[in-house]
PDB file of N, CA and C in Angstrom:
ATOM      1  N   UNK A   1      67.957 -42.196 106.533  1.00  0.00           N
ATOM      2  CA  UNK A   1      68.811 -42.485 107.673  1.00  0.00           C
ATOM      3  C   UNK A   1      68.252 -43.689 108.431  1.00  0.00           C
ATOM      4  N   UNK A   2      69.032 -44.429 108.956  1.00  0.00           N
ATOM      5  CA  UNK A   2      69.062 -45.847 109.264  1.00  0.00           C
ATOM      6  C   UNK A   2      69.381 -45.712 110.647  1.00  0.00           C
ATOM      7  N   UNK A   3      68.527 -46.240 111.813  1.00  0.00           N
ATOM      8  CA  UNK A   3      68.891 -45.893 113.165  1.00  0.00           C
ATOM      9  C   UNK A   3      69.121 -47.357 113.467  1.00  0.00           C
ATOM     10  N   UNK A   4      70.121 -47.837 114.092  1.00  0.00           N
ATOM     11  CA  UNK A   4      70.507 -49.606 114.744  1.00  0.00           C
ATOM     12  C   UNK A   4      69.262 -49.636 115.812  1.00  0.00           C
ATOM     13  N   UNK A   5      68.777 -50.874 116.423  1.00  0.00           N
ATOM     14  CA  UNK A   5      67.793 -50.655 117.297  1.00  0.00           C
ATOM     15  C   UNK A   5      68.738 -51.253 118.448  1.00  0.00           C
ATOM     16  N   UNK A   6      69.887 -51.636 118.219  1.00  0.00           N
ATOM     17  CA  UNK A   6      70.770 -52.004 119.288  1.00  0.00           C
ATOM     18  C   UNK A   6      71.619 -51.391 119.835  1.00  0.00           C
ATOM     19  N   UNK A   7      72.462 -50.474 118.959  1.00  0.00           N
ATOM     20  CA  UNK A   7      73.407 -49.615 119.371  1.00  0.00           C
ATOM     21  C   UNK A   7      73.472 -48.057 119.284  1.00  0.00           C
ATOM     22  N   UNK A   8      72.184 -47.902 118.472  1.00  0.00           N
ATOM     23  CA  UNK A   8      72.307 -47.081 118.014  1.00  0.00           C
ATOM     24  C   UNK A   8      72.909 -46.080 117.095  1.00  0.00           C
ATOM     25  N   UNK A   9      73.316 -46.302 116.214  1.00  0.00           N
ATOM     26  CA  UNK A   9      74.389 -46.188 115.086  1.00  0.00           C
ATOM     27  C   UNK A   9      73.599 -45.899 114.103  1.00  0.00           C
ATOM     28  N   UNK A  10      74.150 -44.493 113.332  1.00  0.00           N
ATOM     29  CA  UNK A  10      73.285 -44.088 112.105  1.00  0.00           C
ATOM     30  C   UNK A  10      73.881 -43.995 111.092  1.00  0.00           C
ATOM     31  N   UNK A  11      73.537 -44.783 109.841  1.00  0.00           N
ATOM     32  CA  UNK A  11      73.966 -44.595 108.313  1.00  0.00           C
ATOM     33  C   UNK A  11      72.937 -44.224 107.747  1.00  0.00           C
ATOM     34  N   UNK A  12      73.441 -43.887 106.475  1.00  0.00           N
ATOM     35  CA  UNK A  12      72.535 -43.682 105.587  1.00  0.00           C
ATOM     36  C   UNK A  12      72.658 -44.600 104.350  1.00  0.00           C
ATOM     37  N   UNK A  13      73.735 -45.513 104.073  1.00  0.00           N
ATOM     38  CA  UNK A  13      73.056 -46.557 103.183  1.00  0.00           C
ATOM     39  C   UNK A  13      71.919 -47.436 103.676  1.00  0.00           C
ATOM     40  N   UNK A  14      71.768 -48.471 102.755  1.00  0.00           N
ATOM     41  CA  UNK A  14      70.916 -49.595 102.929  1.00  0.00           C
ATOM     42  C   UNK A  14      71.369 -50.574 103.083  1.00  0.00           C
ATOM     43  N   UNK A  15      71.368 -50.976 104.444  1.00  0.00           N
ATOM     44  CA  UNK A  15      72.368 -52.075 104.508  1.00  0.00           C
ATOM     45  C   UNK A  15      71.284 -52.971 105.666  1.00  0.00           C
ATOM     46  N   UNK A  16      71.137 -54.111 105.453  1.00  0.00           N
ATOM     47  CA  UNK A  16      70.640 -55.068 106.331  1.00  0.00           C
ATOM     48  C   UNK A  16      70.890 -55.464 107.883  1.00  0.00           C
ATOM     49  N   UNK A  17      72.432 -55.256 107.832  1.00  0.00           N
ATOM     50  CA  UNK A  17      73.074 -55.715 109.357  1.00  0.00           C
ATOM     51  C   UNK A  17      73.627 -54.224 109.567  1.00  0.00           C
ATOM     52  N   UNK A  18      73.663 -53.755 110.747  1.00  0.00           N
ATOM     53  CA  UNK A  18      74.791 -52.769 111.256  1.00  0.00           C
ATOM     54  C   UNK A  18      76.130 -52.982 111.584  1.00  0.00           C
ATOM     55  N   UNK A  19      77.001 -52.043 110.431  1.00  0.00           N
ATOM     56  CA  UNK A  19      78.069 -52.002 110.469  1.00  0.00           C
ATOM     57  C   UNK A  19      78.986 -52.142 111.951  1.00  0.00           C
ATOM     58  N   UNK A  20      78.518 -51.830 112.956  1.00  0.00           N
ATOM     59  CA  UNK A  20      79.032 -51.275 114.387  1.00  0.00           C
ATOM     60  C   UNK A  20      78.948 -52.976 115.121  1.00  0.00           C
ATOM     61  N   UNK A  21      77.503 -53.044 115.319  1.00  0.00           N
ATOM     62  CA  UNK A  21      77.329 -54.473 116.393  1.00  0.00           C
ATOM     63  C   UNK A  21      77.201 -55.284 115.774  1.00  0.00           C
ATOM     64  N   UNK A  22      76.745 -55.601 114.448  1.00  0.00           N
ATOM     65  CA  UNK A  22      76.099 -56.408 113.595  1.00  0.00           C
ATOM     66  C   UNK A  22      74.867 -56.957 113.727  1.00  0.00           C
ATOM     67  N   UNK A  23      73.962 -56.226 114.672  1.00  0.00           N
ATOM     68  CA  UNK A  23      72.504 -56.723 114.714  1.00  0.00           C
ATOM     69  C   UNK A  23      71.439 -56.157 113.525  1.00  0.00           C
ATOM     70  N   UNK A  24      70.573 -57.114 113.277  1.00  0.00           N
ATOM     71  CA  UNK A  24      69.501 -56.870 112.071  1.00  0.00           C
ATOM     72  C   UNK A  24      69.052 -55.615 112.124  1.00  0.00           C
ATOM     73  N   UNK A  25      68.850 -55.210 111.138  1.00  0.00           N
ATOM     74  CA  UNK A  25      67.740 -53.504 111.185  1.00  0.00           C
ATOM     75  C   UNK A  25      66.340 -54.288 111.367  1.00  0.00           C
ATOM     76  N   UNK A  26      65.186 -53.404 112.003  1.00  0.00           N
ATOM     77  CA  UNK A  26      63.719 -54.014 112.491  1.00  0.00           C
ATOM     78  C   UNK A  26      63.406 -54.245 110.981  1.00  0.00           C
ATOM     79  N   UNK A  27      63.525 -53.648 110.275  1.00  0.00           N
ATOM     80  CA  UNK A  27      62.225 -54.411 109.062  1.00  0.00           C
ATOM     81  C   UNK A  27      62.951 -55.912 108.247  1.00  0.00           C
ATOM     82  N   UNK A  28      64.424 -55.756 108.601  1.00  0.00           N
ATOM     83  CA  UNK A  28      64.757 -57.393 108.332  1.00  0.00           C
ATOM     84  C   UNK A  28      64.388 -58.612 109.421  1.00  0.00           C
ATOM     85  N   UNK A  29      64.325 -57.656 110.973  1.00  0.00           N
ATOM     86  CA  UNK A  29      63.607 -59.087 111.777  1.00  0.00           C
ATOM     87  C   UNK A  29      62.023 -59.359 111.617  1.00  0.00           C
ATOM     88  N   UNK A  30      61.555 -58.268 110.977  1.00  0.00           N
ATOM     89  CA  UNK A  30      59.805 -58.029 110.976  1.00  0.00           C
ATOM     90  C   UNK A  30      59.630 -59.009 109.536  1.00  0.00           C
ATOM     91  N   UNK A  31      60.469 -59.110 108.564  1.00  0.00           N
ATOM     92  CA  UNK A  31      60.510 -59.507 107.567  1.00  0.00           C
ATOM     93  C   UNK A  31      60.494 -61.638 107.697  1.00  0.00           C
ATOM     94  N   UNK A  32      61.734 -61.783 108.671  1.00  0.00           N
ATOM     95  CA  UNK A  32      61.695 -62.478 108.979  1.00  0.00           C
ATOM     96  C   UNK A  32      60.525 -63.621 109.839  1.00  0.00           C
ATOM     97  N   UNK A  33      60.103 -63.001 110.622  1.00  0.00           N
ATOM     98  CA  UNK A  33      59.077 -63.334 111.726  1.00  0.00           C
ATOM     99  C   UNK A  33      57.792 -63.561 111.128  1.00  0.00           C
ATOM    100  N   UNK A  34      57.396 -62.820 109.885  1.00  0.00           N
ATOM    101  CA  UNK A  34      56.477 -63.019 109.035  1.00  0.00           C
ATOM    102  C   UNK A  34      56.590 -63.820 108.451  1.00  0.00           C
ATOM    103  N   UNK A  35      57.900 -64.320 107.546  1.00  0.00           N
ATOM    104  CA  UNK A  35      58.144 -65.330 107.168  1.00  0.00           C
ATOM    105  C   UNK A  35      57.522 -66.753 107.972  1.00  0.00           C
ATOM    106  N   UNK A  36      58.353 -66.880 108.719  1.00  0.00           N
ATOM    107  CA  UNK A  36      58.184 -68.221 109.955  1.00  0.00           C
ATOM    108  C   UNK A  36      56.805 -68.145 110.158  1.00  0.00           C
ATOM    109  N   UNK A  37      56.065 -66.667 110.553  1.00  0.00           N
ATOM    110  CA  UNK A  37      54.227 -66.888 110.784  1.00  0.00           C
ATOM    111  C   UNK A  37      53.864 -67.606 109.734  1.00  0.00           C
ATOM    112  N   UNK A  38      53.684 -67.303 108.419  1.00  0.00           N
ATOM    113  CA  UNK A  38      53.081 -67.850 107.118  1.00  0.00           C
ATOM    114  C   UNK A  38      53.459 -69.732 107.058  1.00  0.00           C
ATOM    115  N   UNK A  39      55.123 -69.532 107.424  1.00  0.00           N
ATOM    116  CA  UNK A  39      55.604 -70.992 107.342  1.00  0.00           C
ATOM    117  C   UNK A  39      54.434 -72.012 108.091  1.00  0.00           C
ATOM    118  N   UNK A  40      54.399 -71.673 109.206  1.00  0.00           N
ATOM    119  CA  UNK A  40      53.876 -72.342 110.364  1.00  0.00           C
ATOM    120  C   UNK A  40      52.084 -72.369 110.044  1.00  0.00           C
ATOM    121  N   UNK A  41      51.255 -71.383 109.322  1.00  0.00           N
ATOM    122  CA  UNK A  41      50.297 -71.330 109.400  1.00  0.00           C
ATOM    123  C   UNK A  41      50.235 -72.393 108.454  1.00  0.00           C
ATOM    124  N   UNK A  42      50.952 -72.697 106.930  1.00  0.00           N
ATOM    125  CA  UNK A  42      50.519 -73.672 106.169  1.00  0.00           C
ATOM    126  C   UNK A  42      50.938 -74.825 106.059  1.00  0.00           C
ATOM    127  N   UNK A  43      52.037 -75.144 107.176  1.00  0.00           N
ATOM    128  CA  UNK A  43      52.286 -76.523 107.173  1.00  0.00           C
ATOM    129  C   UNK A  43      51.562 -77.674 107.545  1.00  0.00           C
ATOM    130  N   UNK A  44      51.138 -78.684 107.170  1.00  0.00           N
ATOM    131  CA  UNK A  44      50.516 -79.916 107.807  1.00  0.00           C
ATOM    132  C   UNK A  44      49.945 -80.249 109.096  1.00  0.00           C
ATOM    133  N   UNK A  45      51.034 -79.741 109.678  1.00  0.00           N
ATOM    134  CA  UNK A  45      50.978 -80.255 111.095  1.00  0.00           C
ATOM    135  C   UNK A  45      50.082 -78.853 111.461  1.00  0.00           C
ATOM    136  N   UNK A  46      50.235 -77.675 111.458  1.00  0.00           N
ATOM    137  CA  UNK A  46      49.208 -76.834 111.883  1.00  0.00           C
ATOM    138  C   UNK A  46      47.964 -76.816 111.445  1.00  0.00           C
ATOM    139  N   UNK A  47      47.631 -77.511 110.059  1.00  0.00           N
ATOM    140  CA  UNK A  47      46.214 -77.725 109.822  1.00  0.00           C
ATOM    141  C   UNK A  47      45.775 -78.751 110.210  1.00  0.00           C
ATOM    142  N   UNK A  48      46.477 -79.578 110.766  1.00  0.00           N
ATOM    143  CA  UNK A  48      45.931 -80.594 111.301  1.00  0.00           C
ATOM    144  C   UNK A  48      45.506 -80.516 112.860  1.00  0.00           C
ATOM    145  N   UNK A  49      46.119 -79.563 113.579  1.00  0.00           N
ATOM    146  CA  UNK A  49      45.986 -79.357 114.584  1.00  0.00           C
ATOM    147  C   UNK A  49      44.898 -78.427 115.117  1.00  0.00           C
ATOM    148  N   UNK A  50      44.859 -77.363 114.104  1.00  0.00           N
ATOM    149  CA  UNK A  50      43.547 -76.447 113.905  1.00  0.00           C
ATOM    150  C   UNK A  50      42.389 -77.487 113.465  1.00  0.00           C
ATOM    151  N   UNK A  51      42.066 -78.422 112.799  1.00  0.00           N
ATOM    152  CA  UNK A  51      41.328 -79.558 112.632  1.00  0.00           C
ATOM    153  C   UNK A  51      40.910 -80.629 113.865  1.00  0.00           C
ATOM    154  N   UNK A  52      41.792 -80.889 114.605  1.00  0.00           N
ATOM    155  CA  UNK A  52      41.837 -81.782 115.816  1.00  0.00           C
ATOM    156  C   UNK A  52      41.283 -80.604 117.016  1.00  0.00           C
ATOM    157  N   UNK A  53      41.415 -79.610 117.313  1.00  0.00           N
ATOM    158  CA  UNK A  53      40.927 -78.460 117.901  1.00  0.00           C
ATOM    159  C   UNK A  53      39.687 -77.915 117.773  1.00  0.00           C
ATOM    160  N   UNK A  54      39.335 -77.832 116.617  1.00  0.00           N
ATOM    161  CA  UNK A  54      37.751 -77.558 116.378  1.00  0.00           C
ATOM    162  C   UNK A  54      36.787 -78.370 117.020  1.00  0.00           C
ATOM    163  N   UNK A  55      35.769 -77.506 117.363  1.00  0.00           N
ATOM    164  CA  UNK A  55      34.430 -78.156 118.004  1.00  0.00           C
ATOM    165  C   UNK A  55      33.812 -78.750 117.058  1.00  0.00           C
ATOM    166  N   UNK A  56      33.269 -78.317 115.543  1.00  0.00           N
ATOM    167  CA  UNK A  56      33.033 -78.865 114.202  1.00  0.00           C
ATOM    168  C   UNK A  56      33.905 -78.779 113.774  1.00  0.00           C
ATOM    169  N   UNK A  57      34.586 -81.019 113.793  1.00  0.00           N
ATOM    170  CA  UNK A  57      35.631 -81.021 112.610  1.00  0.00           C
ATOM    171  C   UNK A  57      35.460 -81.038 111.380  1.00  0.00           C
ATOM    172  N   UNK A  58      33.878 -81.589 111.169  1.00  0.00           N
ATOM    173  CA  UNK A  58      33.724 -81.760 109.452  1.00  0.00           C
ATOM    174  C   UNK A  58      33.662 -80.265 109.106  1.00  0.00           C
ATOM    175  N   UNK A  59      32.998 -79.539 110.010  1.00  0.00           N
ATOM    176  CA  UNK A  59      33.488 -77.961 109.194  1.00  0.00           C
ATOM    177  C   UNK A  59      34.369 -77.508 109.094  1.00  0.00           C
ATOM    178  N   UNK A  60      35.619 -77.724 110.213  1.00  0.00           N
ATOM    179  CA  UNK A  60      37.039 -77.352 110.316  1.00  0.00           C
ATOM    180  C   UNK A  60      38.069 -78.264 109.296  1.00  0.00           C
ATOM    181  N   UNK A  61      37.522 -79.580 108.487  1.00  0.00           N
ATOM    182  CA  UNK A  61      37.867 -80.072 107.438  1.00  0.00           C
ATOM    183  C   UNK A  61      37.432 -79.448 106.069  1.00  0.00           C
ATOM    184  N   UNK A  62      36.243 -78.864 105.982  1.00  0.00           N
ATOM    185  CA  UNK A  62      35.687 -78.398 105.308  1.00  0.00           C
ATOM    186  C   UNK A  62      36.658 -76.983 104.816  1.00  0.00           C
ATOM    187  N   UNK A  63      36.740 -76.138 105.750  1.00  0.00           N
ATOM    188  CA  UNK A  63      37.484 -74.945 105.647  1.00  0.00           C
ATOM    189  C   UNK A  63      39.121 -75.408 105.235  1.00  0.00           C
ATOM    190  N   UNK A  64      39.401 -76.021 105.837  1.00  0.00           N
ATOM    191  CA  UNK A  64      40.993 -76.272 105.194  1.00  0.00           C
ATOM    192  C   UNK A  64      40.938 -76.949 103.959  1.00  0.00           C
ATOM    193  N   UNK A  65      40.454 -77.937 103.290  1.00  0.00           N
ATOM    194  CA  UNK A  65      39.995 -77.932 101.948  1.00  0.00           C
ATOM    195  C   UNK A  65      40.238 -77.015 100.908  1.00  0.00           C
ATOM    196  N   UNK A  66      39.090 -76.070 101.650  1.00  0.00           N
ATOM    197  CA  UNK A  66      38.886 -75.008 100.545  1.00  0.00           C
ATOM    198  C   UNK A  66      40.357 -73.903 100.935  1.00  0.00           C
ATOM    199  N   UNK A  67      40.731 -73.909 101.791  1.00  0.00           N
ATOM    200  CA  UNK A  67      42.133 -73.075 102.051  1.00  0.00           C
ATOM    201  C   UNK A  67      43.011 -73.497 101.223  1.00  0.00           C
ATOM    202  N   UNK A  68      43.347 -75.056 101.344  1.00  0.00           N
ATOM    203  CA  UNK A  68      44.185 -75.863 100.473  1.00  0.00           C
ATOM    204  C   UNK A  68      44.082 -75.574  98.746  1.00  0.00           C
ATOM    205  N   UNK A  69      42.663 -75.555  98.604  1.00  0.00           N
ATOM    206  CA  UNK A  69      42.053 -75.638  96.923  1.00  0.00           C
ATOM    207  C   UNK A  69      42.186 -74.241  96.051  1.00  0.00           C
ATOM    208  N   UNK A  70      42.080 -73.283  97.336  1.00  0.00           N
ATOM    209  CA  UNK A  70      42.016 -71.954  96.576  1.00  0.00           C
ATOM    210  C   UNK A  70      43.415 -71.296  96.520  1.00  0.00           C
ATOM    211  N   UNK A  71      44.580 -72.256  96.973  1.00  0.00           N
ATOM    212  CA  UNK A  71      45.480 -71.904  96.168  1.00  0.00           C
ATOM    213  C   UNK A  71      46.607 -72.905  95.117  1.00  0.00           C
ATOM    214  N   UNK A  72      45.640 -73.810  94.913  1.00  0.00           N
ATOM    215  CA  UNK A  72      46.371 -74.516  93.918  1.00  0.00           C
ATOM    216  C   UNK A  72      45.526 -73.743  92.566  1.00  0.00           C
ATOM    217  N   UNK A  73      46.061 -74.071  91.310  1.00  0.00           N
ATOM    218  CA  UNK A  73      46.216 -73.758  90.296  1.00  0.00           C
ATOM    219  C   UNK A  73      45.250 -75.071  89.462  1.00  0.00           C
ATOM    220  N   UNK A  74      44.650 -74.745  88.464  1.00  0.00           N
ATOM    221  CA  UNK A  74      43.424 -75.864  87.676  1.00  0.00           C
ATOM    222  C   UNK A  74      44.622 -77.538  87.061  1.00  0.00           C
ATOM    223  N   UNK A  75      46.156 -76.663  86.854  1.00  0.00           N
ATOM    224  CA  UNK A  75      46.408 -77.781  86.190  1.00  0.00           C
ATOM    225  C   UNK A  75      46.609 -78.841  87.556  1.00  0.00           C
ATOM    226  N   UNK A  76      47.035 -78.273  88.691  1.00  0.00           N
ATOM    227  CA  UNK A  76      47.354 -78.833  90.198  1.00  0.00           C
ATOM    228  C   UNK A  76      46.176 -79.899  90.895  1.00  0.00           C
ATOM    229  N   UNK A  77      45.278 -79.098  90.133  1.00  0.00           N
ATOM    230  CA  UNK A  77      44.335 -79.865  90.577  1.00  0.00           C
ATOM    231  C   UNK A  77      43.565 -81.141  89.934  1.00  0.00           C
ATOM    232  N   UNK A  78      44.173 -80.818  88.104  1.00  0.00           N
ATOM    233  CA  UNK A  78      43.635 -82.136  87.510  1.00  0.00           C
ATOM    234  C   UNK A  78      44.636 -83.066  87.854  1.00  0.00           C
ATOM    235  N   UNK A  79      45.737 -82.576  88.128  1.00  0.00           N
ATOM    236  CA  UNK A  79      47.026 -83.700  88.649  1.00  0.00           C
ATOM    237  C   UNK A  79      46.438 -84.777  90.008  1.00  0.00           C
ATOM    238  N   UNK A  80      46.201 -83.779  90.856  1.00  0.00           N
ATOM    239  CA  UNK A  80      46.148 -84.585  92.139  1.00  0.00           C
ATOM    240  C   UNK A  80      44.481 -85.346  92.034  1.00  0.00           C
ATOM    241  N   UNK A  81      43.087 -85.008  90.648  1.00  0.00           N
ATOM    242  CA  UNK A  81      42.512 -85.724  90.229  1.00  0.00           C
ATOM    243  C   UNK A  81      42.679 -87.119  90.329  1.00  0.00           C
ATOM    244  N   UNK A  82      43.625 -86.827  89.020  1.00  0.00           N
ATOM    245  CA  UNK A  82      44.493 -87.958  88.387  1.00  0.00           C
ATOM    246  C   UNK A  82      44.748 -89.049  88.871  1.00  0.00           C
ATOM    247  N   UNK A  83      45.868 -88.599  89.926  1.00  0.00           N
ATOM    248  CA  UNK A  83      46.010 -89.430  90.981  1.00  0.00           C
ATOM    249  C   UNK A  83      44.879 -90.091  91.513  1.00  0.00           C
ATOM    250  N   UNK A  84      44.224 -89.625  92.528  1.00  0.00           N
ATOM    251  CA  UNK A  84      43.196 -89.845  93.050  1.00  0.00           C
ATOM    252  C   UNK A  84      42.057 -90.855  92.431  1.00  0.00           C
ATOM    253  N   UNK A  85      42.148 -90.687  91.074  1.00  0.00           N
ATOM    254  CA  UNK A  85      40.943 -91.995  90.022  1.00  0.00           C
ATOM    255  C   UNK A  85      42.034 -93.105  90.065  1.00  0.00           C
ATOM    256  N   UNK A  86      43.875 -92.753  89.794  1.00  0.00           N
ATOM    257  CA  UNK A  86      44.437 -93.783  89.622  1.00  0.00           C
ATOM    258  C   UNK A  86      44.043 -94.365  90.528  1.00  0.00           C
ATOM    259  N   UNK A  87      45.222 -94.195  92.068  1.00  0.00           N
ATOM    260  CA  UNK A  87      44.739 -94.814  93.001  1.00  0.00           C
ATOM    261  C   UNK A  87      43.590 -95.683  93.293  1.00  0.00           C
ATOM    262  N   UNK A  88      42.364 -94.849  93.272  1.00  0.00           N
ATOM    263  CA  UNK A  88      40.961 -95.588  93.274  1.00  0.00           C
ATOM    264  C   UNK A  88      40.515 -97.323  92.659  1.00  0.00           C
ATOM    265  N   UNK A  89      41.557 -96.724  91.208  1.00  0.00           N
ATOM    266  CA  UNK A  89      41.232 -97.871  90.133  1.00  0.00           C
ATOM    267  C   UNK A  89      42.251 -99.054  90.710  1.00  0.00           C
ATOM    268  N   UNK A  90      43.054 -98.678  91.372  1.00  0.00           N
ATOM    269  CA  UNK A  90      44.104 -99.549  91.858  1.00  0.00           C
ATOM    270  C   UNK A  90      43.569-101.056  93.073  1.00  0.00           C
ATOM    271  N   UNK A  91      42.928-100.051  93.930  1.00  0.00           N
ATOM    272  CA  UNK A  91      42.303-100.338  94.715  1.00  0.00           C
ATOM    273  C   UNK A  91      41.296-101.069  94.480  1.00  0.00           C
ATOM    274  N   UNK A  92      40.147-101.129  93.668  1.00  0.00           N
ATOM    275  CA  UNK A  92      39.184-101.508  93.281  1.00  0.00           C
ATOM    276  C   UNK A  92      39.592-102.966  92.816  1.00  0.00           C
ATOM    277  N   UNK A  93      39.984-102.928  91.686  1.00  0.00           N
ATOM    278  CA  UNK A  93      40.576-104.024  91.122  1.00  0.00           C
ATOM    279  C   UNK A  93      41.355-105.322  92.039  1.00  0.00           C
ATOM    280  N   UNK A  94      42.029-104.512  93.448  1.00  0.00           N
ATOM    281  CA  UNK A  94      43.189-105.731  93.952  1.00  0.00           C
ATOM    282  C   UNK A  94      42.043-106.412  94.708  1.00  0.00           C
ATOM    283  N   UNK A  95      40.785-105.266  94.914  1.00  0.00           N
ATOM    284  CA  UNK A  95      39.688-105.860  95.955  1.00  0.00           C
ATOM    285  C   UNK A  95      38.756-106.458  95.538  1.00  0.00           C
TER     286      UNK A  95
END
């Protein structure tokens, strides 16, 4: 049984929105909100800001690194290698 947290209205399917008001059931807004937390924790701009915030940035660079590294994958990482020697060699040479 399915209680609305708005109107109060009880079914017993599984249904996402309530039939009555149409507001979310809690574990689709809890679902949600988690979503957006995770979004926000790994975007750019928040590691950069957790970085600019730290008292030790080379350690607070240090830690996002390894945040960044431990979830890419070995082939992800010979890629962005790759890159990284290209680039280099690019550089070297125009200089």
């Amino acid at each position: 049984m399915q209680k609305c947290p708005s109107c109060g209205y009880e079914t017993d399917t599984q249904v996402m929105r309530c039939p009555e008001c149409g507001s979310f059931y809690s574990k689709i807004i809890e679902l949600i909100e988690q979503e957006a937390e995770d979004e926000a924790r790994y975007r750019l701009k928040s590691r950069l800001r957790r970085v600019f915030q730290a008292d030790n940035k080379k350690q607070a660079v240090k830690l996002e690194f390894e945040r960044l590294s431990a979830g890419l994958t070995l082939k992800a990482k010979l890629a962005l290698w790759v890159i990284f020697v290209f680039v280099f060699a690019l550089i070297v040479t125009v200089v």
